[in-house]
PDB file of N, CA and C in Angstrom:
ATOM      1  N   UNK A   1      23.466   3.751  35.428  1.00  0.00           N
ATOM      2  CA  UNK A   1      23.286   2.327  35.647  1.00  0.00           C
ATOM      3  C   UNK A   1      22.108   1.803  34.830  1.00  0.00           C
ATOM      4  N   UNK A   2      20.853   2.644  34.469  1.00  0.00           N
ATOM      5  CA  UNK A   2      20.096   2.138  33.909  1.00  0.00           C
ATOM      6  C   UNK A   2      20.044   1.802  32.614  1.00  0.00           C
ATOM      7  N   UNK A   3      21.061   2.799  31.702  1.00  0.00           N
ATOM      8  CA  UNK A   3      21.325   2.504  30.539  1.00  0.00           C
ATOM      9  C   UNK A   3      22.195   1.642  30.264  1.00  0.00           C
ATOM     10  N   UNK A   4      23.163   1.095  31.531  1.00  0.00           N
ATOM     11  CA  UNK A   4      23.601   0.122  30.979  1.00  0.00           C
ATOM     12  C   UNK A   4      22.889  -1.275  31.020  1.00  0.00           C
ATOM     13  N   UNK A   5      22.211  -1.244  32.240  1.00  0.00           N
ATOM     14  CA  UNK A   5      21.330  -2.138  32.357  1.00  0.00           C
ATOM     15  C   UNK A   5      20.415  -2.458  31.081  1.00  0.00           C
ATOM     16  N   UNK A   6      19.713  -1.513  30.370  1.00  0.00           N
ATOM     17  CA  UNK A   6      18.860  -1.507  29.121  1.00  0.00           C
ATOM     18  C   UNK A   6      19.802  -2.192  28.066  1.00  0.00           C
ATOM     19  N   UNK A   7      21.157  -1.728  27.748  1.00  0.00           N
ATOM     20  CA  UNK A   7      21.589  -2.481  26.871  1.00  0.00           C
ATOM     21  C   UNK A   7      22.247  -3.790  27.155  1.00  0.00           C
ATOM     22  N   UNK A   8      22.437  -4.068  28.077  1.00  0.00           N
ATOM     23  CA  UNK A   8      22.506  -5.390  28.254  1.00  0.00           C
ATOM     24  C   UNK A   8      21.451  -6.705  28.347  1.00  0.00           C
ATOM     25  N   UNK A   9      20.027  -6.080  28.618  1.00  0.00           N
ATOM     26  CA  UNK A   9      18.967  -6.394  28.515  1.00  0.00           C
ATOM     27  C   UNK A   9      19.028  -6.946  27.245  1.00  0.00           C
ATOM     28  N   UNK A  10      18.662  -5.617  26.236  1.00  0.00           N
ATOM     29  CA  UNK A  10      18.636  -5.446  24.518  1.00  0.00           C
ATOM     30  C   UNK A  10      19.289  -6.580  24.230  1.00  0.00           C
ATOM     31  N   UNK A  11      20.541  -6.576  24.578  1.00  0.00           N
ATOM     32  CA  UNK A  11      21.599  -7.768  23.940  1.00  0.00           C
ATOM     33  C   UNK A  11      21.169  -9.138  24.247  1.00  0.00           C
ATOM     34  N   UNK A  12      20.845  -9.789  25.346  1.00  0.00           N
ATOM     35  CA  UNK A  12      20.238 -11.000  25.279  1.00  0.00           C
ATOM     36  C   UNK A  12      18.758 -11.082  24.956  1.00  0.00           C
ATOM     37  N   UNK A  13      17.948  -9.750  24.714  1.00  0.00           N
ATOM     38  CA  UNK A  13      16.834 -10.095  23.759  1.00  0.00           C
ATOM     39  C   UNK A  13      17.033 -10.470  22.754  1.00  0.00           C
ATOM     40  N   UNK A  14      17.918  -9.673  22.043  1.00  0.00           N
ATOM     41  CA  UNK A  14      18.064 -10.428  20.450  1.00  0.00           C
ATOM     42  C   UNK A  14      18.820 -11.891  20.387  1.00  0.00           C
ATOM     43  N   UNK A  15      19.347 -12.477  21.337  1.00  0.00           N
ATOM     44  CA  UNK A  15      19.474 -13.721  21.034  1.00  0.00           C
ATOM     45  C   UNK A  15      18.133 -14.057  21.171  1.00  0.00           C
ATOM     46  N   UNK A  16      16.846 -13.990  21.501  1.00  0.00           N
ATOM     47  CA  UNK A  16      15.404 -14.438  21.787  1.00  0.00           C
ATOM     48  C   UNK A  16      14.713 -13.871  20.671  1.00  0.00           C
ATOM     49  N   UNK A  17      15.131 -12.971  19.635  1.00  0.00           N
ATOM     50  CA  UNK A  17      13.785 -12.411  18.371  1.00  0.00           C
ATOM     51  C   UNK A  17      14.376 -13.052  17.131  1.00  0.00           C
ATOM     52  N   UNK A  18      13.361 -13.396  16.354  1.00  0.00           N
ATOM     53  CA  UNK A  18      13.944 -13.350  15.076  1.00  0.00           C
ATOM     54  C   UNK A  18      13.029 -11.903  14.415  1.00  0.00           C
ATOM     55  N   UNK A  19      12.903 -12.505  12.756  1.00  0.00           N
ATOM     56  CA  UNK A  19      12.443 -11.444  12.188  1.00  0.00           C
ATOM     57  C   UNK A  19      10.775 -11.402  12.237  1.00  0.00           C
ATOM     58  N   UNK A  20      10.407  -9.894  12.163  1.00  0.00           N
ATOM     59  CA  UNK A  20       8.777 -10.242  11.902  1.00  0.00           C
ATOM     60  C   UNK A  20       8.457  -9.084  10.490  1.00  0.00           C
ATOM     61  N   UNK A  21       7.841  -9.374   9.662  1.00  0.00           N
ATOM     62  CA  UNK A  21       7.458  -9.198   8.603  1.00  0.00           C
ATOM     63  C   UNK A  21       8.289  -8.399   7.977  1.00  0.00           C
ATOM     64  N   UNK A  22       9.933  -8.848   7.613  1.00  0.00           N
ATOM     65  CA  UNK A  22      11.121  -8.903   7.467  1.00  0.00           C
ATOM     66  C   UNK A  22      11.866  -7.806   7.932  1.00  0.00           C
ATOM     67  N   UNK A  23      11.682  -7.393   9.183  1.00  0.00           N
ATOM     68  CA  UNK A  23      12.572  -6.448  10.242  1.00  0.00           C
ATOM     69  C   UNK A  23      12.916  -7.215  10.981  1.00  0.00           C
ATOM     70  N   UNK A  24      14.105  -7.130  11.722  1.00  0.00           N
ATOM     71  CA  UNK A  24      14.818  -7.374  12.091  1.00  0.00           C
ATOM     72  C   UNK A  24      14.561  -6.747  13.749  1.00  0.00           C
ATOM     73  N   UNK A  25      14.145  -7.806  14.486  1.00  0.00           N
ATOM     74  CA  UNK A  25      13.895  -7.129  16.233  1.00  0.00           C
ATOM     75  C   UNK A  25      14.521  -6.941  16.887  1.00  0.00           C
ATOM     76  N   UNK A  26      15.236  -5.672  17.152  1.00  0.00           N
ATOM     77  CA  UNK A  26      16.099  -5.733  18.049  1.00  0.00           C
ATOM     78  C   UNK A  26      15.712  -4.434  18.789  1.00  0.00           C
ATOM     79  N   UNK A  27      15.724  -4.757  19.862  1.00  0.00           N
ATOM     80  CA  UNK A  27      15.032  -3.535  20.857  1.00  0.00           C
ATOM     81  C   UNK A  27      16.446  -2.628  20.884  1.00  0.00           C
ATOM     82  N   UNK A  28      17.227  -2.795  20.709  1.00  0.00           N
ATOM     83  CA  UNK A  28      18.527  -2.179  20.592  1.00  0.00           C
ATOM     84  C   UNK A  28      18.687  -0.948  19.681  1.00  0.00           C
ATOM     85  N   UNK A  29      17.666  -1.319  18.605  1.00  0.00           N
ATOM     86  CA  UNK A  29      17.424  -0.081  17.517  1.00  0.00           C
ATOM     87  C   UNK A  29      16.440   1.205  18.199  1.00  0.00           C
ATOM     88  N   UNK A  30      15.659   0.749  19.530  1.00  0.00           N
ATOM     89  CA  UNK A  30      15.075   1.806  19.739  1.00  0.00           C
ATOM     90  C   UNK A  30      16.115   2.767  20.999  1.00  0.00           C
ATOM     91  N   UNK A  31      17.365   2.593  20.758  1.00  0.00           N
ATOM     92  CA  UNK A  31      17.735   3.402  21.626  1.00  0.00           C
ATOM     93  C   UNK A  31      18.145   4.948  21.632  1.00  0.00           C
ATOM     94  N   UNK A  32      17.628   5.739  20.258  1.00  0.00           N
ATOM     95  CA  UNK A  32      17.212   6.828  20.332  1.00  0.00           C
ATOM     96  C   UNK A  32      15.710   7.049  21.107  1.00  0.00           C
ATOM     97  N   UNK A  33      14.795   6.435  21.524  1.00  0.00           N
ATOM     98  CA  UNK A  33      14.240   6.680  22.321  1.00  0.00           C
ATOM     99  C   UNK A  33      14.133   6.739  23.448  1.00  0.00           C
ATOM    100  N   UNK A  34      15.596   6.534  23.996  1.00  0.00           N
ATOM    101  CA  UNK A  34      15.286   5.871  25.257  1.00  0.00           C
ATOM    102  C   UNK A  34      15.279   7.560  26.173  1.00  0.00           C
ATOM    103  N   UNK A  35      15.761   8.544  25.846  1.00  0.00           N
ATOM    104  CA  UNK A  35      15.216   9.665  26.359  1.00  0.00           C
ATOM    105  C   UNK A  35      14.129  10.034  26.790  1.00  0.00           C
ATOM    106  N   UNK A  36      12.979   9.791  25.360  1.00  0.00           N
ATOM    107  CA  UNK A  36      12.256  10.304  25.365  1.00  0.00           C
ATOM    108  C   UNK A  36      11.046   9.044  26.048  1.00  0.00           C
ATOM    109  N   UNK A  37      11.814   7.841  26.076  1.00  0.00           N
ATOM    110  CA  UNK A  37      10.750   7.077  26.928  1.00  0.00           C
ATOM    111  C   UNK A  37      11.168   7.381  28.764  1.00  0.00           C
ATOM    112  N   UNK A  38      12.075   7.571  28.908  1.00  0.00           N
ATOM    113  CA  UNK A  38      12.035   7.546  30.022  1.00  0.00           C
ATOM    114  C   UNK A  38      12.555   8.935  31.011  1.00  0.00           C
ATOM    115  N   UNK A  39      12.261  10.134  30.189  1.00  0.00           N
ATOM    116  CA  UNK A  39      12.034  11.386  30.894  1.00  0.00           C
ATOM    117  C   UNK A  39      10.841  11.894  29.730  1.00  0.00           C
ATOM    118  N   UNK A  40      10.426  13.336  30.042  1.00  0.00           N
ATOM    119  CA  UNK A  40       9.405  13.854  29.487  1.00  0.00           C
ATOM    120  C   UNK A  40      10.114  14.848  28.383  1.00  0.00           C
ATOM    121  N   UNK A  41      10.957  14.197  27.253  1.00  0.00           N
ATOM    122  CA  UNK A  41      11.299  14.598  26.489  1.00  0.00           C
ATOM    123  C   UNK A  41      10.602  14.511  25.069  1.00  0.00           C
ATOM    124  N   UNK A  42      10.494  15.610  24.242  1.00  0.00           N
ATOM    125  CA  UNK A  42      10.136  14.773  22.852  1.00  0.00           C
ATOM    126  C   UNK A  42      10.757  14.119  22.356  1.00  0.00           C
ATOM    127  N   UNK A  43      10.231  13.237  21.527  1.00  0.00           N
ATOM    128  CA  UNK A  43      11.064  12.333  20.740  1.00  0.00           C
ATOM    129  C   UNK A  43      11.766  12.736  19.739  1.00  0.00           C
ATOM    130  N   UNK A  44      12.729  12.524  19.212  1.00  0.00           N
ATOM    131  CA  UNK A  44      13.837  13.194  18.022  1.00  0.00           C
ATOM    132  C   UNK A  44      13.026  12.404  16.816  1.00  0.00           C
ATOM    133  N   UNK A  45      13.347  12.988  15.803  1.00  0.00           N
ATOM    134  CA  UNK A  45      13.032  11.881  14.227  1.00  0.00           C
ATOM    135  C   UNK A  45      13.716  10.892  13.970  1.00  0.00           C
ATOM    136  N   UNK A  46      14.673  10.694  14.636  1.00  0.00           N
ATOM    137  CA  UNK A  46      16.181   9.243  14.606  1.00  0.00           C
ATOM    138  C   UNK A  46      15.237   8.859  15.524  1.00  0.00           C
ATOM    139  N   UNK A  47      14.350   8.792  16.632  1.00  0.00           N
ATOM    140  CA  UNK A  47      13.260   8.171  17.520  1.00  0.00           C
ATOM    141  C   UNK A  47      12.492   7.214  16.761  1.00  0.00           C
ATOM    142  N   UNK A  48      11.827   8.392  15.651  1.00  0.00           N
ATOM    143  CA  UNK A  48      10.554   7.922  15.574  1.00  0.00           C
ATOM    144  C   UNK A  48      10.566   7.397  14.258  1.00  0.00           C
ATOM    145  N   UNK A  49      11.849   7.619  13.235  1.00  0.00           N
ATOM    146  CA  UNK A  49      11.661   6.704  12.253  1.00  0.00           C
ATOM    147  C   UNK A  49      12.429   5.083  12.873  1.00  0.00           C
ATOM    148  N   UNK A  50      13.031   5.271  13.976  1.00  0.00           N
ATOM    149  CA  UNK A  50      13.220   3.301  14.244  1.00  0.00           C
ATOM    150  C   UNK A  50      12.301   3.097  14.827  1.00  0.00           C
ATOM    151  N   UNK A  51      11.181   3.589  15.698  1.00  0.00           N
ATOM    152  CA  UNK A  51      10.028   3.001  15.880  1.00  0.00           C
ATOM    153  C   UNK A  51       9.474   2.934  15.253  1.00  0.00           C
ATOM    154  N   UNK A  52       9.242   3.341  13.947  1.00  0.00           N
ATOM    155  CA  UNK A  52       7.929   3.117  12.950  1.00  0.00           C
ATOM    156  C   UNK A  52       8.915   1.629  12.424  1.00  0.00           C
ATOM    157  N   UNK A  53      10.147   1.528  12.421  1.00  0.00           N
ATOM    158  CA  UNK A  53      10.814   0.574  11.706  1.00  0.00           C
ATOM    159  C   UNK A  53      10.354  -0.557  12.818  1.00  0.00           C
ATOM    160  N   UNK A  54      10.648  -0.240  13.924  1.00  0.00           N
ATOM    161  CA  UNK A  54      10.505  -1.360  14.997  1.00  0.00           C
ATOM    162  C   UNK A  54       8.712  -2.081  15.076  1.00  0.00           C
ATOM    163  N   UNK A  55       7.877  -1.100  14.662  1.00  0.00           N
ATOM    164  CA  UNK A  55       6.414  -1.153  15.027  1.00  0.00           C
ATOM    165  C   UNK A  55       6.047  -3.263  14.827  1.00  0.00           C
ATOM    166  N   UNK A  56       6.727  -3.276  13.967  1.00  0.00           N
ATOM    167  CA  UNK A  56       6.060  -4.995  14.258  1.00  0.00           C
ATOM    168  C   UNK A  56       6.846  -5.821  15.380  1.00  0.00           C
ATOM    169  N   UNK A  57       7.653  -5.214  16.038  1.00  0.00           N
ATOM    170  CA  UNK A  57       7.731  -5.729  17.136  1.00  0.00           C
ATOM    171  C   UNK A  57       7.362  -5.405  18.770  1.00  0.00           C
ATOM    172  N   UNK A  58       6.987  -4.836  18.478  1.00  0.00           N
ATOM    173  CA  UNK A  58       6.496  -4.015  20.133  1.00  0.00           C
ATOM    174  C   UNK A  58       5.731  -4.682  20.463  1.00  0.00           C
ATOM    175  N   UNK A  59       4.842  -5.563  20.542  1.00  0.00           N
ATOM    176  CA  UNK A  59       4.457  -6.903  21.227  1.00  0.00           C
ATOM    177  C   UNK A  59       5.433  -7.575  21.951  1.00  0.00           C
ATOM    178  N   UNK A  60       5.974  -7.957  20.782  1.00  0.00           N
ATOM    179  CA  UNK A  60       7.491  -8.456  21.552  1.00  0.00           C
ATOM    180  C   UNK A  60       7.985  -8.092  22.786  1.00  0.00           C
ATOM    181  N   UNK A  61       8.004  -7.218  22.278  1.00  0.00           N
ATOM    182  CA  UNK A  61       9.174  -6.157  23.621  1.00  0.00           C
ATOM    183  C   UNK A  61       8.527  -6.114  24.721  1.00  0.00           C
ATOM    184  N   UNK A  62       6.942  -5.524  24.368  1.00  0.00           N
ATOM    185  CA  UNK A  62       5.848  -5.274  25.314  1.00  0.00           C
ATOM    186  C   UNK A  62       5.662  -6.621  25.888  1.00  0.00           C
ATOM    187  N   UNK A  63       5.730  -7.990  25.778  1.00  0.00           N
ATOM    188  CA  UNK A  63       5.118  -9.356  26.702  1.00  0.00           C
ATOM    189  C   UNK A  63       7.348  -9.772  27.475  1.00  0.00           C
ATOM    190  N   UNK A  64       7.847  -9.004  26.865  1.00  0.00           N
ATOM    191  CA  UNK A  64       9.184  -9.370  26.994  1.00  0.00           C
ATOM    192  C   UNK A  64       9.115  -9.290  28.610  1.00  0.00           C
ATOM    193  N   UNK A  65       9.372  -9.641  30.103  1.00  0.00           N
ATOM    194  CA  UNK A  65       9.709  -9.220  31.142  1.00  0.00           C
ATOM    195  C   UNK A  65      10.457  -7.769  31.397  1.00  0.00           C
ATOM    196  N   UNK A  66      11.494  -8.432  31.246  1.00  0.00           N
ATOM    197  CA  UNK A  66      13.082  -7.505  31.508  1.00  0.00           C
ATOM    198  C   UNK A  66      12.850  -6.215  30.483  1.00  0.00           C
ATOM    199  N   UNK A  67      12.173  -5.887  28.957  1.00  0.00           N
ATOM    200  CA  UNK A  67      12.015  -5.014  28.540  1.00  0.00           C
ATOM    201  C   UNK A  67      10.534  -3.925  28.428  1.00  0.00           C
ATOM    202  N   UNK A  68       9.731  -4.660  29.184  1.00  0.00           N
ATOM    203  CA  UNK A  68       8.524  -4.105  29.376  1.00  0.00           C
ATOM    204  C   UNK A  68       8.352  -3.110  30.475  1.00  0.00           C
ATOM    205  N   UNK A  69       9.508  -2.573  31.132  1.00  0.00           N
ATOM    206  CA  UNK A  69       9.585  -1.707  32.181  1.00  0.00           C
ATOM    207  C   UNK A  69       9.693  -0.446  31.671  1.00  0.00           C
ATOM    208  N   UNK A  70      10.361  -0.493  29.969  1.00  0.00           N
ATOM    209  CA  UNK A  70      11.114   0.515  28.962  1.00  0.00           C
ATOM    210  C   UNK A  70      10.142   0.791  28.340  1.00  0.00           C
ATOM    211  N   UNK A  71       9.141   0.066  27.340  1.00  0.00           N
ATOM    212  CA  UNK A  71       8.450  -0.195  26.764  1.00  0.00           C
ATOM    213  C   UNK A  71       7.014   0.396  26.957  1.00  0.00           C
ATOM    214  N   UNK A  72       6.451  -0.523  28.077  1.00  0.00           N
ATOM    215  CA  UNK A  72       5.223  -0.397  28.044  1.00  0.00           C
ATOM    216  C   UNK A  72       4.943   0.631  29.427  1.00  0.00           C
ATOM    217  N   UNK A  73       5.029   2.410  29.159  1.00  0.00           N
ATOM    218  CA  UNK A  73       4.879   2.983  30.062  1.00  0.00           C
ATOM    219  C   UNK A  73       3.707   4.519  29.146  1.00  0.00           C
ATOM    220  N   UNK A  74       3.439   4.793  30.331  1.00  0.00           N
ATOM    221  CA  UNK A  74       2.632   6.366  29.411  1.00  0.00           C
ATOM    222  C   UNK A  74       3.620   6.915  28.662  1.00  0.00           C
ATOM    223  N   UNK A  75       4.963   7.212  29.216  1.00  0.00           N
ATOM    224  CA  UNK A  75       6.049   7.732  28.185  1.00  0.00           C
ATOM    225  C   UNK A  75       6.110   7.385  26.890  1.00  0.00           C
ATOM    226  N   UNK A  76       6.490   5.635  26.964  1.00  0.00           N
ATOM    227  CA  UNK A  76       6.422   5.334  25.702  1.00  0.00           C
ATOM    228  C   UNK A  76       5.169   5.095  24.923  1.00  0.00           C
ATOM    229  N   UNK A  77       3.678   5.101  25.174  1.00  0.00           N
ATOM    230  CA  UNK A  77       2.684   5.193  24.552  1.00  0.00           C
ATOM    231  C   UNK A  77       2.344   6.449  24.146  1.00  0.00           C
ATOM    232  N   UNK A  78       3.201   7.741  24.411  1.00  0.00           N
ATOM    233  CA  UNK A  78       3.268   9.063  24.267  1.00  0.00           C
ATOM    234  C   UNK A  78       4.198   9.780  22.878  1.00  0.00           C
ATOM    235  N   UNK A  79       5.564   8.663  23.395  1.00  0.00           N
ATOM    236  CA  UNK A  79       6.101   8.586  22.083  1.00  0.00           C
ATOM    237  C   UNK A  79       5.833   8.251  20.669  1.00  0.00           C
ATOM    238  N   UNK A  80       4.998   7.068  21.097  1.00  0.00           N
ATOM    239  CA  UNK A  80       4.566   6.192  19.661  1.00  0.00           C
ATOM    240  C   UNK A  80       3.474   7.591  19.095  1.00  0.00           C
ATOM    241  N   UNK A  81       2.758   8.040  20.307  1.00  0.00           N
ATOM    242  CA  UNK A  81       1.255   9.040  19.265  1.00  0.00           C
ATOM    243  C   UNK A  81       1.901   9.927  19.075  1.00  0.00           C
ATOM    244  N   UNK A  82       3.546  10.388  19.693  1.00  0.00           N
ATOM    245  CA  UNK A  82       3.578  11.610  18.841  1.00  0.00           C
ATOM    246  C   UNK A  82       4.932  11.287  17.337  1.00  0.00           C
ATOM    247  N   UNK A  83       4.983   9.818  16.844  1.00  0.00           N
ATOM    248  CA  UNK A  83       5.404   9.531  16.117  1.00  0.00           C
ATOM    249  C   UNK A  83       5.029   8.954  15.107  1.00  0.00           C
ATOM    250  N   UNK A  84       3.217   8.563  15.346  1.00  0.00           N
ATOM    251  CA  UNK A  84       1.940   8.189  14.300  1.00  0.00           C
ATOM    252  C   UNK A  84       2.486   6.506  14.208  1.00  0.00           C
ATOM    253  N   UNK A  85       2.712   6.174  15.409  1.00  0.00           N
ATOM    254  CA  UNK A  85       2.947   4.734  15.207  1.00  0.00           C
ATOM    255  C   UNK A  85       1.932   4.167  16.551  1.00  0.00           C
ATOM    256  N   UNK A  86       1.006   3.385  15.902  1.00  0.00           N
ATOM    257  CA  UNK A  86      -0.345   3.333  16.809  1.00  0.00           C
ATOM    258  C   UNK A  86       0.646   1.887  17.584  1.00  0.00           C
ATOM    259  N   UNK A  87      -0.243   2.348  18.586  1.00  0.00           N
ATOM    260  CA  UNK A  87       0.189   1.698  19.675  1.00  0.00           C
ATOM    261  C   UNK A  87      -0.621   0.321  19.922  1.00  0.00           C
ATOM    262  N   UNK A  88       0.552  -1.090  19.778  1.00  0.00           N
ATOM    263  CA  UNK A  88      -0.419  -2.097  19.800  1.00  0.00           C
ATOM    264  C   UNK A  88      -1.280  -2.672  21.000  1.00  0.00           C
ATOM    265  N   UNK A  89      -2.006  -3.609  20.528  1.00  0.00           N
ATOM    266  CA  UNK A  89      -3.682  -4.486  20.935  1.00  0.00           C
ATOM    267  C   UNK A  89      -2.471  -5.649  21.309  1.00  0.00           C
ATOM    268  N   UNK A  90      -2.032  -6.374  21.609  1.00  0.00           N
ATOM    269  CA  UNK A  90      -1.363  -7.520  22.327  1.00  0.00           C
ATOM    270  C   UNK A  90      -1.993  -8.460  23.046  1.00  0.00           C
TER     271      UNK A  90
END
């Protein structure tokens, strides 16, 4: 239920993002992480190269309501350091 819940989330976020410093926001791209954000898995490299792709949006995601439950947890601040994608100041 939760993953479907997440992508249905995802899907009416991106009617709400545009682009930021010409990526394309769609929390939808981080769903190779969603393992590793939300059990104590490592992250795969299909993880951590769309988060380094995603990195100018995680503000986003992070002030988002409905996606900040996914987002902004020790898991996923665990993921980002073990993917060298510093974790933003918001």
């Amino acid at each position: 239920m939760k993953r479907v819940s997440f992508v249905a989330i995802c899907a009416v976020a991106v009617l709400f993002w545009g682009a930021a410093e010409a990526v394309t926001c769609n929390p939808q791209e981080l769903s190779p992480c969603m393992p590793a954000f939300t059990l104590p898995a490592a992250p795969t490299a299909a993880c951590c190269s769309k988060l380094q792709e995603q990195e100018p949006c995680l503000c986003g995601y992070i002030k988002n309501p409905a996606l900040k439950p996914y987002v902004d947890t020790p898991n996923a601040k665990r993921v980002a350091s073990d993917c060298k994608v510093p974790w933003p100041q918001c």
